[in-house]
C-alpha atoms as a PDB file:
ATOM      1  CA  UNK A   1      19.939  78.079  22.927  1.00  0.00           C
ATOM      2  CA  UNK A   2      20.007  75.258  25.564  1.00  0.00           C
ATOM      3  CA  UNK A   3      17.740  74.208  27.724  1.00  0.00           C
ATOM      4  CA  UNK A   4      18.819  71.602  30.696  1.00  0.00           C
ATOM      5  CA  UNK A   5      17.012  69.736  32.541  1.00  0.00           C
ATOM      6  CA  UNK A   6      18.634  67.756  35.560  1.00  0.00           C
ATOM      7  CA  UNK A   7      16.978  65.879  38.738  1.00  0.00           C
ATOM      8  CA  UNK A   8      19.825  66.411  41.252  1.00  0.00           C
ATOM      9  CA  UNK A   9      21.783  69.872  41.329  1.00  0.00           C
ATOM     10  CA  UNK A  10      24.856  67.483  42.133  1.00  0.00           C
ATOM     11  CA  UNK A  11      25.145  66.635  38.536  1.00  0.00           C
ATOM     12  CA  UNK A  12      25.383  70.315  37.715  1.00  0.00           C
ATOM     13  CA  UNK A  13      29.358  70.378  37.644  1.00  0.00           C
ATOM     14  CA  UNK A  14      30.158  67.031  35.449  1.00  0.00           C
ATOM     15  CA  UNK A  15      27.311  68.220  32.865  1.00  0.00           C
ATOM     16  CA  UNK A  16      28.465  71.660  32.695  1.00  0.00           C
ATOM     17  CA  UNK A  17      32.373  70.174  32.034  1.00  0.00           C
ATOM     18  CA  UNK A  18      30.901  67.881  29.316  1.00  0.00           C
ATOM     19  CA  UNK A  19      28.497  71.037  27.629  1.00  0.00           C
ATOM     20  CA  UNK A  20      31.662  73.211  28.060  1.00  0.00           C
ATOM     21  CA  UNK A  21      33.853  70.277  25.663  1.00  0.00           C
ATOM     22  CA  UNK A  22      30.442  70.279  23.109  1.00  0.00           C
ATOM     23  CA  UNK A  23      30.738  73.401  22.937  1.00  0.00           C
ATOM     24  CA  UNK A  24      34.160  74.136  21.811  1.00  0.00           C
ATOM     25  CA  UNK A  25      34.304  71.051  19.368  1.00  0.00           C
ATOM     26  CA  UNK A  26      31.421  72.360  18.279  1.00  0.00           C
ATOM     27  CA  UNK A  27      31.056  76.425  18.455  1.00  0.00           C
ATOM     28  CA  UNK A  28      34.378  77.154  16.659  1.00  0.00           C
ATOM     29  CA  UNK A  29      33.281  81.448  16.547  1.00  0.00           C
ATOM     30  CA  UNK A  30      33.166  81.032  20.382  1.00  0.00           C
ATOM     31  CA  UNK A  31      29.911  83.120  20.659  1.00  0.00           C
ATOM     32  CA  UNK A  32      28.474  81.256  23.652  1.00  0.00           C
ATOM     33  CA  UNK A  33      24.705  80.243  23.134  1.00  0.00           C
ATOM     34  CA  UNK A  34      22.063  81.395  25.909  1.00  0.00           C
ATOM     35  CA  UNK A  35      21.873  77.999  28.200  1.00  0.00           C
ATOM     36  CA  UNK A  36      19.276  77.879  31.119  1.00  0.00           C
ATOM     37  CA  UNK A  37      19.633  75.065  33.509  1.00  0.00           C
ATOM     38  CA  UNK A  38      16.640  74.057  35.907  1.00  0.00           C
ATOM     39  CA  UNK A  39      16.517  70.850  38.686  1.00  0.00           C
ATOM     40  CA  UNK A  40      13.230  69.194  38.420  1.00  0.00           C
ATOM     41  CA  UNK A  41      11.580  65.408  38.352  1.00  0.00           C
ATOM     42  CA  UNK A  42      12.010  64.004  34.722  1.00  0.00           C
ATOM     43  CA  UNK A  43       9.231  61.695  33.854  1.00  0.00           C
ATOM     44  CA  UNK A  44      11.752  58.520  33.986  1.00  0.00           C
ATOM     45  CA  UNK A  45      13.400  57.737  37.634  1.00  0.00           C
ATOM     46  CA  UNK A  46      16.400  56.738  35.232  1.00  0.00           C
ATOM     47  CA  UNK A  47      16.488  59.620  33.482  1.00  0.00           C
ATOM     48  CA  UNK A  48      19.328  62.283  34.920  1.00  0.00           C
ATOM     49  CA  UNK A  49      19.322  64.981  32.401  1.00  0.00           C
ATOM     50  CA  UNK A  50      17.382  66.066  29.312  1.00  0.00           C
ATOM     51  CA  UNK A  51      18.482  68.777  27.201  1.00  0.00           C
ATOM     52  CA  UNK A  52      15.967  70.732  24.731  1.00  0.00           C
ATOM     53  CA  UNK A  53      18.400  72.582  21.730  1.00  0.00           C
ATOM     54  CA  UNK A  54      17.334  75.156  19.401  1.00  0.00           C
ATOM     55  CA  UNK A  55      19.495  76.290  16.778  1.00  0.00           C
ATOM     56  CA  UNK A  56      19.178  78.735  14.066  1.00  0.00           C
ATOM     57  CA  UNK A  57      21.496  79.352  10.966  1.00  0.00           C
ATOM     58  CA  UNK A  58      22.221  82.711   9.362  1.00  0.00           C
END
């Protein structure tokens, strides 16, 4: 599961290119994790995104 965090919605379509190339280098079953993405103020002005990860093995 992802969680992203971004301050400007008009970084949405560059970080969802980049996630989509982390994901297939690193998903190789192709069963798409759950991702929510929310615009909000990060407590940095330089920060742009933050992403919270949670993974789980079987």
């Amino acid at each position: 599961m992802f969680r992203v965090y971004l301050t400007t919605r008009d970084d949405f379509a560059a970080m969802n290119e980049v996630y989509g190339e982390f994901i297939r280098e690193n998903v190789p079953s192709g069963l798409l994790p759950s991702r929510t993405t929310v615009f909000v103020d990060l407590p940095h002005e330089v920060m742009l995104v933050d992403i919270d990860a949670l993974a789980v093995t079987a």
